[in-house]
N, C-alpha and C. Protein backbone atom coordinates (compact mmCIF):
# COMPACT_ATOMS: atom_id res chain seq x y z
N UNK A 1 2.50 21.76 6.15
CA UNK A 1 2.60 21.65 4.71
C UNK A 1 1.75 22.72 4.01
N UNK A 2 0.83 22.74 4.57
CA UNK A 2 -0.19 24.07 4.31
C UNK A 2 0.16 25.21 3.81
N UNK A 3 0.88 26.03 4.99
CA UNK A 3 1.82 27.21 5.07
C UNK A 3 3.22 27.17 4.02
N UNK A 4 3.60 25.98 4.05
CA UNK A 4 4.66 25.96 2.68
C UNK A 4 4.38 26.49 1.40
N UNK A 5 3.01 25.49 1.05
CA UNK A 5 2.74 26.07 0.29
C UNK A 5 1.65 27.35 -0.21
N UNK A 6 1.59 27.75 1.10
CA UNK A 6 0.86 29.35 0.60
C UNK A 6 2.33 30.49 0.47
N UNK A 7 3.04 30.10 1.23
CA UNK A 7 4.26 30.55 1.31
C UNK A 7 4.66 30.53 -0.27
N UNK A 8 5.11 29.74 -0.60
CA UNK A 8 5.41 29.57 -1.76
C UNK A 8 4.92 29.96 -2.81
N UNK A 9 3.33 30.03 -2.84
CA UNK A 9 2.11 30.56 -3.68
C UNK A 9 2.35 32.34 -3.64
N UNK A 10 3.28 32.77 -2.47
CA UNK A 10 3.04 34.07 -2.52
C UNK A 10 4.39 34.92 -3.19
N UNK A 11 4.97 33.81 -2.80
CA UNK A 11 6.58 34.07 -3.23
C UNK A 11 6.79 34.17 -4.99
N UNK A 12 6.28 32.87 -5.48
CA UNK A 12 5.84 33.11 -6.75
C UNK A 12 4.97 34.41 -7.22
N UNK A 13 4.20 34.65 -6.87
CA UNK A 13 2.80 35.64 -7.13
C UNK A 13 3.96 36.82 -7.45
N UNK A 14 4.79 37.34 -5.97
CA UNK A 14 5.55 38.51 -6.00
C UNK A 14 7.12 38.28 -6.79
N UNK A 15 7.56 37.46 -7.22
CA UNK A 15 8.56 37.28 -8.09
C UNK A 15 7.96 37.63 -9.66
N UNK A 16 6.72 37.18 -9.99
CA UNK A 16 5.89 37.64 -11.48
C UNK A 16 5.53 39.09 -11.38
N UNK A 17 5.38 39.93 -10.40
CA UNK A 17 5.03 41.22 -10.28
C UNK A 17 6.26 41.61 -10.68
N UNK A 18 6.95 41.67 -10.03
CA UNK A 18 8.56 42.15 -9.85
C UNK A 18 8.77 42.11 -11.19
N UNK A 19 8.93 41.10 -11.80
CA UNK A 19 9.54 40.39 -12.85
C UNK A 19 8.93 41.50 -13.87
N UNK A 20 7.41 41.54 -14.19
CA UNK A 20 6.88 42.17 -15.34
C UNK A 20 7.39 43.49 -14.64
N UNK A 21 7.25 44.59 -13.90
CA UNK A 21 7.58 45.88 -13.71
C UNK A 21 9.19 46.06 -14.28
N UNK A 22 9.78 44.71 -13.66
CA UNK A 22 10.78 45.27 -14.85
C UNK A 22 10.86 45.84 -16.25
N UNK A 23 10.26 44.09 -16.90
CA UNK A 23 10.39 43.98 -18.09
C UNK A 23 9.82 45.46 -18.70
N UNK A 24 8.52 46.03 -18.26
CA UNK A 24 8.02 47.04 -18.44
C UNK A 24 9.13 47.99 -18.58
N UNK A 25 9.90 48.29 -17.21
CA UNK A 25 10.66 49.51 -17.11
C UNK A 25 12.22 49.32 -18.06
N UNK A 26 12.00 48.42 -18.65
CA UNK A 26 13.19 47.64 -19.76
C UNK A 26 12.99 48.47 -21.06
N UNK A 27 11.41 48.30 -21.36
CA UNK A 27 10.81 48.27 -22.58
C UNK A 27 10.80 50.08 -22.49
N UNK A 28 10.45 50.87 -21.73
CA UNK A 28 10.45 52.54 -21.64
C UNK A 28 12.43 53.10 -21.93
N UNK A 29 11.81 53.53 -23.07
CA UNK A 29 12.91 54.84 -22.88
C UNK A 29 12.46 56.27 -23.04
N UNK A 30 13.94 56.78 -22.46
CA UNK A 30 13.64 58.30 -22.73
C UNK A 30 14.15 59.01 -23.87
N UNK A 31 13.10 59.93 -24.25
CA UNK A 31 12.93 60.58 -25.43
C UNK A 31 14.00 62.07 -25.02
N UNK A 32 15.06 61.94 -26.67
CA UNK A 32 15.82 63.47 -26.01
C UNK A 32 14.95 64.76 -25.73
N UNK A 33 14.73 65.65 -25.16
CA UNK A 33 14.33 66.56 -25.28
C UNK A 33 15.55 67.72 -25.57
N UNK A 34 15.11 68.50 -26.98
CA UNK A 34 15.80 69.37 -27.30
C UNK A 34 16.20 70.98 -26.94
N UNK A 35 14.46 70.92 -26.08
CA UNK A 35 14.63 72.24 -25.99
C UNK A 35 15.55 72.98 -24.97
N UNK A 36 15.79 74.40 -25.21
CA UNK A 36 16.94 74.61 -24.61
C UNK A 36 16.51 76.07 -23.97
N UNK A 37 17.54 76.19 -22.58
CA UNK A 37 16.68 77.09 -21.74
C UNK A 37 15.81 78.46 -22.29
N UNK A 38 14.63 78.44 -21.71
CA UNK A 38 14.05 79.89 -22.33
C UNK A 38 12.98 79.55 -23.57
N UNK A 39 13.16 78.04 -23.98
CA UNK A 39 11.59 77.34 -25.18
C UNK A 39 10.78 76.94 -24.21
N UNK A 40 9.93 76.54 -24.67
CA UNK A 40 9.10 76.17 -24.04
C UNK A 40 9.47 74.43 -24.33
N UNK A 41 8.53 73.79 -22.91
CA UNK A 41 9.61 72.36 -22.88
C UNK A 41 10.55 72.02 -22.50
N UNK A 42 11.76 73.05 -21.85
CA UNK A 42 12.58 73.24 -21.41
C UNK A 42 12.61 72.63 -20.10
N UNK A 43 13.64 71.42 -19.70
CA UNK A 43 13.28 70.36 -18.12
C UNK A 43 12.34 69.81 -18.24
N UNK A 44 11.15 69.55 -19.41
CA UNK A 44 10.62 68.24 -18.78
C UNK A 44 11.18 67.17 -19.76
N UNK A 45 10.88 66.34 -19.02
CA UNK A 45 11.47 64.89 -19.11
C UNK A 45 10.12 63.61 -20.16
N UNK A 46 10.37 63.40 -21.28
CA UNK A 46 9.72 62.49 -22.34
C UNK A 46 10.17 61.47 -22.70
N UNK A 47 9.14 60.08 -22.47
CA UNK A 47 9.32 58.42 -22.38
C UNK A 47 8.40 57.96 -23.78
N UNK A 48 9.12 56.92 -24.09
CA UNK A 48 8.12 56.14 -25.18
C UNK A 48 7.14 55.78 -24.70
N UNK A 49 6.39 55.56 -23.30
CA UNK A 49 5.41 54.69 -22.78
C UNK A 49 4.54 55.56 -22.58
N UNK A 50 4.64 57.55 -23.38
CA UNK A 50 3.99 58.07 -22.86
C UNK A 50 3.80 58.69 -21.63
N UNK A 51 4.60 58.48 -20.98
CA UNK A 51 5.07 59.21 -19.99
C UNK A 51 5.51 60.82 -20.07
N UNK A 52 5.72 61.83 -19.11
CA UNK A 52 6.23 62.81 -19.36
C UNK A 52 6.31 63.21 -17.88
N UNK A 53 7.67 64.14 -17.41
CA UNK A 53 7.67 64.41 -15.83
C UNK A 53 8.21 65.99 -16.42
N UNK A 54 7.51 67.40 -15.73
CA UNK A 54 7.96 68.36 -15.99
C UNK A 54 9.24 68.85 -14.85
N UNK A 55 9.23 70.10 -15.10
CA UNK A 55 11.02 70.48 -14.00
C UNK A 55 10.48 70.37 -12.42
N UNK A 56 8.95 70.72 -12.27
CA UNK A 56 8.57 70.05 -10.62
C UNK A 56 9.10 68.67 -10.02
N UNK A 57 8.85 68.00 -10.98
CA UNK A 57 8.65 66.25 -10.91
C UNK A 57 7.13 65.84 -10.62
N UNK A 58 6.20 66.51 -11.22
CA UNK A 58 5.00 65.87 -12.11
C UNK A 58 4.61 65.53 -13.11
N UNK A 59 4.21 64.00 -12.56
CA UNK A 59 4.41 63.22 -13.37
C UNK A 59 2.77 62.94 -14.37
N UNK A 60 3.02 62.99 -15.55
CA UNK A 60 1.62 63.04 -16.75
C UNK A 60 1.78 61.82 -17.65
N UNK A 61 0.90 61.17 -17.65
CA UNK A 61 0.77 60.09 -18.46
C UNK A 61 -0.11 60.63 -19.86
N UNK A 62 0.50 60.38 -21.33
CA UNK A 62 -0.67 60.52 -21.87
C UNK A 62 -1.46 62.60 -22.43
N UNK A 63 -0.62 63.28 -20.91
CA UNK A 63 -1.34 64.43 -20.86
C UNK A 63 -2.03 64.46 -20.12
N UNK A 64 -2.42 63.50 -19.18
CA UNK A 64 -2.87 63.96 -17.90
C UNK A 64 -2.45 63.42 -16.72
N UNK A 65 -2.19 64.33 -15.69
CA UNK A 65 -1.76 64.15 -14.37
C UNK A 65 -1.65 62.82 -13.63
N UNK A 66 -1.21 62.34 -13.36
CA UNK A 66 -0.48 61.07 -12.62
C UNK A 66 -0.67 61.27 -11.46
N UNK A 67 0.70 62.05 -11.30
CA UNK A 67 0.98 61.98 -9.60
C UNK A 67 1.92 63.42 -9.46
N UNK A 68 1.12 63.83 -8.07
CA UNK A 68 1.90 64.84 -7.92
C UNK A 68 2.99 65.72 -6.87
N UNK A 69 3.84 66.56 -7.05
CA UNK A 69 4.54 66.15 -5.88
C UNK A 69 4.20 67.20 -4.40
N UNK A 70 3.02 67.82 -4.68
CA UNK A 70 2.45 68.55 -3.68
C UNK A 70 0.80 67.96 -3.57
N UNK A 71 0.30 68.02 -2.37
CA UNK A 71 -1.42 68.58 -2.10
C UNK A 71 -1.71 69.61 -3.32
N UNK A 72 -2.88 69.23 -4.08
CA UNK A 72 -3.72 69.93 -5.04
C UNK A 72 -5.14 69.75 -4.61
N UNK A 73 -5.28 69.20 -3.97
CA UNK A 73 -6.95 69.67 -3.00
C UNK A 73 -7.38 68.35 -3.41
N UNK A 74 -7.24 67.56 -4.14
CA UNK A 74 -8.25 66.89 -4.87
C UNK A 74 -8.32 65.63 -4.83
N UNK A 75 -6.90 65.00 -5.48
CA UNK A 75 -5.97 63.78 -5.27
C UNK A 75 -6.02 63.21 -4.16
N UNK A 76 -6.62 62.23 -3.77
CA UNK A 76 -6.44 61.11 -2.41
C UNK A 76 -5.82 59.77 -2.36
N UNK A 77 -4.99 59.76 -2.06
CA UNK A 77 -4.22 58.51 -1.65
C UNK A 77 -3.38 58.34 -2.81
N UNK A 78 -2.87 59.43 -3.75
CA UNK A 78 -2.37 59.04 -5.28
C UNK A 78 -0.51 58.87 -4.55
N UNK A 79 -0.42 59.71 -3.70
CA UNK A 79 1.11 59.79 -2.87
C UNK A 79 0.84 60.31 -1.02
N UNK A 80 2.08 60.40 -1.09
CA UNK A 80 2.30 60.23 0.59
C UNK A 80 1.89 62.41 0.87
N UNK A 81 2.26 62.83 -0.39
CA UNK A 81 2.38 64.39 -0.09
C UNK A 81 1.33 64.63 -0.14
N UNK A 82 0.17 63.87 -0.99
CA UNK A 82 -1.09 64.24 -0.92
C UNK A 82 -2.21 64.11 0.60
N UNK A 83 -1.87 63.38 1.44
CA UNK A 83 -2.33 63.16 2.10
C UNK A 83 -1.63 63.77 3.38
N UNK A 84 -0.97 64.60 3.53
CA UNK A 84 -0.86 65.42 4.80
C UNK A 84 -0.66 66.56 4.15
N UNK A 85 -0.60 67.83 4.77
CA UNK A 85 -0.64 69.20 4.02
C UNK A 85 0.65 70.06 5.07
C-alpha cells in the first residue's frame, strides 16, 4: 500500500509539472520579426515571454544568454554540447 501511494504521489507531482510547462508554453507567442535580409535582426526569432533565439539557435532570455548551441568555455551542464568538445 506504501508504494501505491508514493507511486501515485509521483505521478501526480509529474502530471502538475507537465501540466504548468504547458500552460506556460500556451501563454508565449511569437513576435513577427520584420526585418528583412541584409537589416540587422534579420533570422532571429522574438517571444512575448522575452525570449529571443538568433539564426545559430541561441537562445537569450531577457538579453542574456540561455543556452547555447556550441562549447563557449564557460557554460557547465547548461546542454549536452557544452559538455563534450
Amino acid at each position: 500500500m506504501k508504494e501505491v501511494l508514493i507511486f501515485a504521489g509521483v505521478a501526480v507531482a509529474a502530471y502538475m509539472l507537465l501540466k504548468g510547462r504547458d500552460a506556460r508554453a500556451a501563454r508565449t507567442n511569437e513576435i513577427t520579426n520584420p526585418a528583412l535580409p541584409g537589416q540587422i535582426g534579420y533570422g532571429w526569432r522574438y517571444f512575448s515571454d522575452g525570449t529571443a533565439i538568433d539564426p545559430n539557435g541561441n537562445y537569450y532570455l531577457k538579453g542574456a544568454p540561455i543556452w547555447s548551441t556550441s562549447y563557449d568555455g564557460v557554460s557547465v551542464g547548461g546542454n549536452y554540447s557544452n559538455l563534450v568538445t
